[in-house]
N, C-alpha and C. Protein backbone atom coordinates (compact mmCIF):
# COMPACT_ATOMS: atom_id res chain seq x y z
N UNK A 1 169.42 -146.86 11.84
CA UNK A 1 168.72 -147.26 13.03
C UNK A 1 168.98 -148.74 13.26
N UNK A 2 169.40 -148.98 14.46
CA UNK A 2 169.59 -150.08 15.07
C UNK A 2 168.77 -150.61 15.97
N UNK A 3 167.82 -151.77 16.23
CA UNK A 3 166.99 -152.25 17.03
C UNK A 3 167.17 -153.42 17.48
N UNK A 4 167.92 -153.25 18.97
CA UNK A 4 168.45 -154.28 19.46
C UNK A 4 167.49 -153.92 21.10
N UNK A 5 167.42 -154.34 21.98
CA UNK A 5 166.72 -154.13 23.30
C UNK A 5 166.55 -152.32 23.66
N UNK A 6 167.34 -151.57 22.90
CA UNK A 6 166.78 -150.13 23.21
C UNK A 6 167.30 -150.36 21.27
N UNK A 7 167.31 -148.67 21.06
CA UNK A 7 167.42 -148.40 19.77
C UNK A 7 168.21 -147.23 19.04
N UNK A 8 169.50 -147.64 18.44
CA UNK A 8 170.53 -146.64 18.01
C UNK A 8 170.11 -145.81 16.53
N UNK A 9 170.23 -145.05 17.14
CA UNK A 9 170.10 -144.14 15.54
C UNK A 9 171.17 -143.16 15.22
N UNK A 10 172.38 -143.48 14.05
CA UNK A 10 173.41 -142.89 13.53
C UNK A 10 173.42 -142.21 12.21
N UNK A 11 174.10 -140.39 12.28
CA UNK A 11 173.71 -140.07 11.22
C UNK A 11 175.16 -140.09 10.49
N UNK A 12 175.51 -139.94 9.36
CA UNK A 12 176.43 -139.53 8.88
C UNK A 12 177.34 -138.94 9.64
N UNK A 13 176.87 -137.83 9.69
CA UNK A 13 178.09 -136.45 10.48
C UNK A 13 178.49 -137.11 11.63
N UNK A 14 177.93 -138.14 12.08
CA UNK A 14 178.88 -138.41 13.64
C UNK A 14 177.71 -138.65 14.86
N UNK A 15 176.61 -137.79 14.58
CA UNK A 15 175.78 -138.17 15.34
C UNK A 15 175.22 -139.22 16.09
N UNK A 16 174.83 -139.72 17.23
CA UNK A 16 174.45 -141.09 17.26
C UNK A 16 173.34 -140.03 18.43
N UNK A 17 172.30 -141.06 18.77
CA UNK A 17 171.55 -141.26 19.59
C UNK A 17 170.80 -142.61 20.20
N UNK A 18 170.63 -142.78 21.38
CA UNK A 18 170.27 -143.85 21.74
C UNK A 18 168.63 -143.60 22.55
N UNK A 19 168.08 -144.85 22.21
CA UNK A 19 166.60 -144.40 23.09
C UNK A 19 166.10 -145.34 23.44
N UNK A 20 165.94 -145.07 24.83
CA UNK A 20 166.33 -146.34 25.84
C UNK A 20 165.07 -147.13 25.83
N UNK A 21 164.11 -146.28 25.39
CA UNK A 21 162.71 -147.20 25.54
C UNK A 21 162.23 -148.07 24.71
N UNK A 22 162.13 -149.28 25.49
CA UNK A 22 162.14 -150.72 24.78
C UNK A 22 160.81 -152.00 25.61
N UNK A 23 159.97 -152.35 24.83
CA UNK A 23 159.70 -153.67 25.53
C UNK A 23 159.07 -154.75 24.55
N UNK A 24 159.18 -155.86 24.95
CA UNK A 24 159.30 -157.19 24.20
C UNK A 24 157.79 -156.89 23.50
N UNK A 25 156.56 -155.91 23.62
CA UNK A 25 155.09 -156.05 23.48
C UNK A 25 155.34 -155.94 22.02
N UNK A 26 156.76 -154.94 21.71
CA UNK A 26 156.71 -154.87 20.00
C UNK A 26 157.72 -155.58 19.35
N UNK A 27 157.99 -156.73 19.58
CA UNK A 27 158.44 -158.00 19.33
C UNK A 27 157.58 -158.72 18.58
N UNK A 28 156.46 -157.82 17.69
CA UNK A 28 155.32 -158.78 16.72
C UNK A 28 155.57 -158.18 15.06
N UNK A 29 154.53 -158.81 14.80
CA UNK A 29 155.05 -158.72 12.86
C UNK A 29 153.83 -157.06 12.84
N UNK A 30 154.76 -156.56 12.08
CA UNK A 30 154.17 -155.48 11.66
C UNK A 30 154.36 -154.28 12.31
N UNK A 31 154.65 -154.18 14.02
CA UNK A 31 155.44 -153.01 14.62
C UNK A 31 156.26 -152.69 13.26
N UNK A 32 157.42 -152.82 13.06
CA UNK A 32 157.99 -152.25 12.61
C UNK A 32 157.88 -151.50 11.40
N UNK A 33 156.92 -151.98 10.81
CA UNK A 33 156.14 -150.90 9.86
C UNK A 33 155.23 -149.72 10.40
N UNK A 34 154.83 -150.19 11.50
CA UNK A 34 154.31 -148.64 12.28
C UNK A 34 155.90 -148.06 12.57
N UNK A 35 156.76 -148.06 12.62
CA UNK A 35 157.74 -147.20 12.78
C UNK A 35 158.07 -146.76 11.81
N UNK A 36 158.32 -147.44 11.14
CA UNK A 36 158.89 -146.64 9.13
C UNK A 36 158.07 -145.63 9.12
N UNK A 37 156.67 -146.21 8.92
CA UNK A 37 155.33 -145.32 8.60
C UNK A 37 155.46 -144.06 9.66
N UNK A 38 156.03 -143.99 10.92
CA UNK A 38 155.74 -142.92 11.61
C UNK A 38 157.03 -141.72 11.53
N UNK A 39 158.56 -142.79 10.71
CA UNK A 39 159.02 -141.94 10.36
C UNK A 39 159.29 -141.43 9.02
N UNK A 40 158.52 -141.76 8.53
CA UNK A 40 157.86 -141.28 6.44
C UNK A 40 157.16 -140.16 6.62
N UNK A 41 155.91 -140.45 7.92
CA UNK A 41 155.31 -139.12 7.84
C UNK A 41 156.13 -138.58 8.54
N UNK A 42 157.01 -138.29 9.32
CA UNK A 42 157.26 -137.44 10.13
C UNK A 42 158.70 -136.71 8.97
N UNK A 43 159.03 -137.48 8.53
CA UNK A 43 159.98 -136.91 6.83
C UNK A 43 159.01 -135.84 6.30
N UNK A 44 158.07 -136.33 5.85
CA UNK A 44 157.07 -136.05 5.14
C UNK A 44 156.92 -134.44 5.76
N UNK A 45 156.82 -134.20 6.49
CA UNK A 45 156.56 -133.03 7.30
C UNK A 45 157.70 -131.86 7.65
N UNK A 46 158.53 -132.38 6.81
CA UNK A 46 159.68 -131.68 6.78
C UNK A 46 160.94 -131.89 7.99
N UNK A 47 161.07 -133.26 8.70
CA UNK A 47 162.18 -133.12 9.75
C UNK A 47 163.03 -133.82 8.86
N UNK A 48 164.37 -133.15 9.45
CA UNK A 48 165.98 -133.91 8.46
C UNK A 48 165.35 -135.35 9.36
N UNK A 49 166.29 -136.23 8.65
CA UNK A 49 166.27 -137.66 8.49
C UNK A 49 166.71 -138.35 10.31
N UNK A 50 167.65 -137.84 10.59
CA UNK A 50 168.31 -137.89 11.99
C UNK A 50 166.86 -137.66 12.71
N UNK A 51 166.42 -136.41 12.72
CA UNK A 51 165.13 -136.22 13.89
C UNK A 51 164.22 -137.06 13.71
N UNK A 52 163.51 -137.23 12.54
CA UNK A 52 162.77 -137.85 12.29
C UNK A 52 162.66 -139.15 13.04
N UNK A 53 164.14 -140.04 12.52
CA UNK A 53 163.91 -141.29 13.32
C UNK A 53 164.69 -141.32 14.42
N UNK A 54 164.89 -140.23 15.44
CA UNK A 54 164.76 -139.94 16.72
C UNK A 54 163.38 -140.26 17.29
N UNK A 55 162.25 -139.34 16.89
CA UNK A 55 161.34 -138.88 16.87
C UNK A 55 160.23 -140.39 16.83
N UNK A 56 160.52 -140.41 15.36
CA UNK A 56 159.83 -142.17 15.18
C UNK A 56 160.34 -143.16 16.42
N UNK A 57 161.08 -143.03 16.72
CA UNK A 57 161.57 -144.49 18.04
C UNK A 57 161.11 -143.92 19.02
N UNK A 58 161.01 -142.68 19.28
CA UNK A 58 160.55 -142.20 20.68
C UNK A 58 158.99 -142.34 20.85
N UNK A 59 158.45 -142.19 19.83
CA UNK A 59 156.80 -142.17 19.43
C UNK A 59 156.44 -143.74 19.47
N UNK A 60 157.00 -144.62 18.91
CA UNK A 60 157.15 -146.04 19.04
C UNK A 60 156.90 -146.69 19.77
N UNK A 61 158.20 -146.52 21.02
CA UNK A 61 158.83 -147.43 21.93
C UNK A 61 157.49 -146.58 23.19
N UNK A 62 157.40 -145.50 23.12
CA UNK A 62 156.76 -144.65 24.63
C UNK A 62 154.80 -145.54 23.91
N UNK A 63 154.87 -145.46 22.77
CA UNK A 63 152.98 -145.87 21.98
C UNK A 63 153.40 -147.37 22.90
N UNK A 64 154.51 -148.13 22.59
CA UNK A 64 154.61 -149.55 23.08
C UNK A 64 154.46 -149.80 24.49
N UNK A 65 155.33 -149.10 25.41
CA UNK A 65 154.91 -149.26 26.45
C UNK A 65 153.49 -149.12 26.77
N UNK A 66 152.71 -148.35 26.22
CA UNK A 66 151.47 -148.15 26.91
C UNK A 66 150.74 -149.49 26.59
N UNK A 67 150.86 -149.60 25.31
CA UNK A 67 150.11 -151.05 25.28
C UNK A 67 150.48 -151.86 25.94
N UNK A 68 151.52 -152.33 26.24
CA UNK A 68 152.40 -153.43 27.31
C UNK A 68 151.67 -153.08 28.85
N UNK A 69 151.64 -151.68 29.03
CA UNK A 69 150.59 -151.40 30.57
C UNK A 69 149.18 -151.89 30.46
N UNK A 70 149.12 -151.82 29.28
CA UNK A 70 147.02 -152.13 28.94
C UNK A 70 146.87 -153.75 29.08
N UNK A 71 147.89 -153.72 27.76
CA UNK A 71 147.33 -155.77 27.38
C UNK A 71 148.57 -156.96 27.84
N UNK A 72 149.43 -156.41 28.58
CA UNK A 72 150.62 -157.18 28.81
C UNK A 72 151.89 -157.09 27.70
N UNK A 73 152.40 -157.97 27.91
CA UNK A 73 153.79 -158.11 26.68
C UNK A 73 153.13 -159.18 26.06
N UNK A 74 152.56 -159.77 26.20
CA UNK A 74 152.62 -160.97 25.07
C UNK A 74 150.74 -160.85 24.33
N UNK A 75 150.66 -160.94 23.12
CA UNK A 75 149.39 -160.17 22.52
C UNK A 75 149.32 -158.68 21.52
N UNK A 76 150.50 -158.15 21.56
CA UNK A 76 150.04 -156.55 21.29
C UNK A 76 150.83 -157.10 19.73
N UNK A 77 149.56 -156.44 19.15
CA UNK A 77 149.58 -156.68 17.45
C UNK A 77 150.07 -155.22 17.25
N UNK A 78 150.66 -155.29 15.87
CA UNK A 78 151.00 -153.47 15.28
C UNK A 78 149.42 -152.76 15.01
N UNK A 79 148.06 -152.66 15.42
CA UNK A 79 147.23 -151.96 15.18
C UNK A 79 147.09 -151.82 16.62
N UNK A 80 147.20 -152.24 17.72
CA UNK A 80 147.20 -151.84 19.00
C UNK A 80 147.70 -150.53 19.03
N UNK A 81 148.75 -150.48 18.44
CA UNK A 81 150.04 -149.06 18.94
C UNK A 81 149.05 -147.91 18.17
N UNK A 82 147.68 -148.30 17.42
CA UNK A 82 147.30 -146.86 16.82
C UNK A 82 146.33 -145.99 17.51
N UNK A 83 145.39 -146.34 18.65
CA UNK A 83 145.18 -145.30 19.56
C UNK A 83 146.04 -144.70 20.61
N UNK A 84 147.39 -145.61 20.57
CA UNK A 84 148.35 -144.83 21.45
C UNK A 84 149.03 -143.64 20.77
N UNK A 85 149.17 -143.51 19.64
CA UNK A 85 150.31 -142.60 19.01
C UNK A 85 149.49 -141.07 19.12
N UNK A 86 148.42 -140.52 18.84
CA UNK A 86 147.52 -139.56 18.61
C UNK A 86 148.20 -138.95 20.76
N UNK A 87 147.95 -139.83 21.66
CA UNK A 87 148.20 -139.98 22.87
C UNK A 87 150.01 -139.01 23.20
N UNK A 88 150.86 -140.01 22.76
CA UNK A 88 152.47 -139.84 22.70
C UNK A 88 152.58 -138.62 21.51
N UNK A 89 152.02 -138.65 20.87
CA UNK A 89 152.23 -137.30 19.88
C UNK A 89 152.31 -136.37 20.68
N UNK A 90 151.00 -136.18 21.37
CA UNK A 90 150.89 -134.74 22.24
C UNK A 90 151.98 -134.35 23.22
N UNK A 91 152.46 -135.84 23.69
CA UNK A 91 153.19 -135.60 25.16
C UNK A 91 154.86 -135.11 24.33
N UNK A 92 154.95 -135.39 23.08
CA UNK A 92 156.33 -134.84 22.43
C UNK A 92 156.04 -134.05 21.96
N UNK A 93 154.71 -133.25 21.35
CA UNK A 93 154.82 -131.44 21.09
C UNK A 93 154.54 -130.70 22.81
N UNK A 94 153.91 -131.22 23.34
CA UNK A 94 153.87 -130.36 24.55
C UNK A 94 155.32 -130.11 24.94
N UNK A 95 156.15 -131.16 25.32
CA UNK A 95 157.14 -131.12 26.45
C UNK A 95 158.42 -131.25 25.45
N UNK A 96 158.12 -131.18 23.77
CA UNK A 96 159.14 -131.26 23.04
C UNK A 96 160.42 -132.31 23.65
N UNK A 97 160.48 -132.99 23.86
CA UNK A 97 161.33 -134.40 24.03
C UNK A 97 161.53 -134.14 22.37
C-alpha cells in the first residue's frame, strides 16, 4: 500500500488497485493506525491480504471524508474517524463496493 494523495495497493500476482478517495482531514498522527487496525481486523475475519487493504482504504478514506464534511480539513484527530466507520461499514456490505 501506497499513500500518496489517493492510495495504491499492489499484490504480488500483478494486481494493483487504486482508490481515489483522499483528503488532507487524515493528514494527522494516528489516522494511519486506524487503517492498519481496520485492515488487521478485516484479516482477522478471514479476507486474503489484497481485499482486505482494498477494503481498509475504502473504509478509511470514505470514514475521512465524512469527517472533513462535519469538522473541516484542518482538526480531525484519528478518534474522529470512529463514529464514522460503524456508518461506511454498512454502505460497503449493503452495496458491496
Amino acid at each position: 500500500m501506497l499513500k500518496v494523495p489517493y492510495t495504491l495497493i499492489a499484490e504480488p500476482g500483478g494486481w494493483l488497485a487504486v482508490q481515489p478517495i483522499s483528503t488532507a482531514a487524515l493528514a494527522t498522527a494516528g489516522t494511519g493506525d486506524v487503517l492498519a487496525g481496520l485492515i488487521g481486523g478485516l484479516l482477522a475475519q478471514g479476507l486474503d491480504p489484497f481485499r482486505a487493504a482494498c477494503a481498509g482504504a475504502w473504509l478509511h478514506g470514505t470514514a475521512g471524508l465524512r469527517c472533513a464534511e462535519r469538522m473541516g480539513q484542518a482538526g480531525v484527530v484519528a478518534s474522529d474517524l470512529l463514529p464514522e466507520l460503524p456508518i461506511v461499514q454498512d454502505v460497503l456490505r449493503r452495496e458491496g463496493l
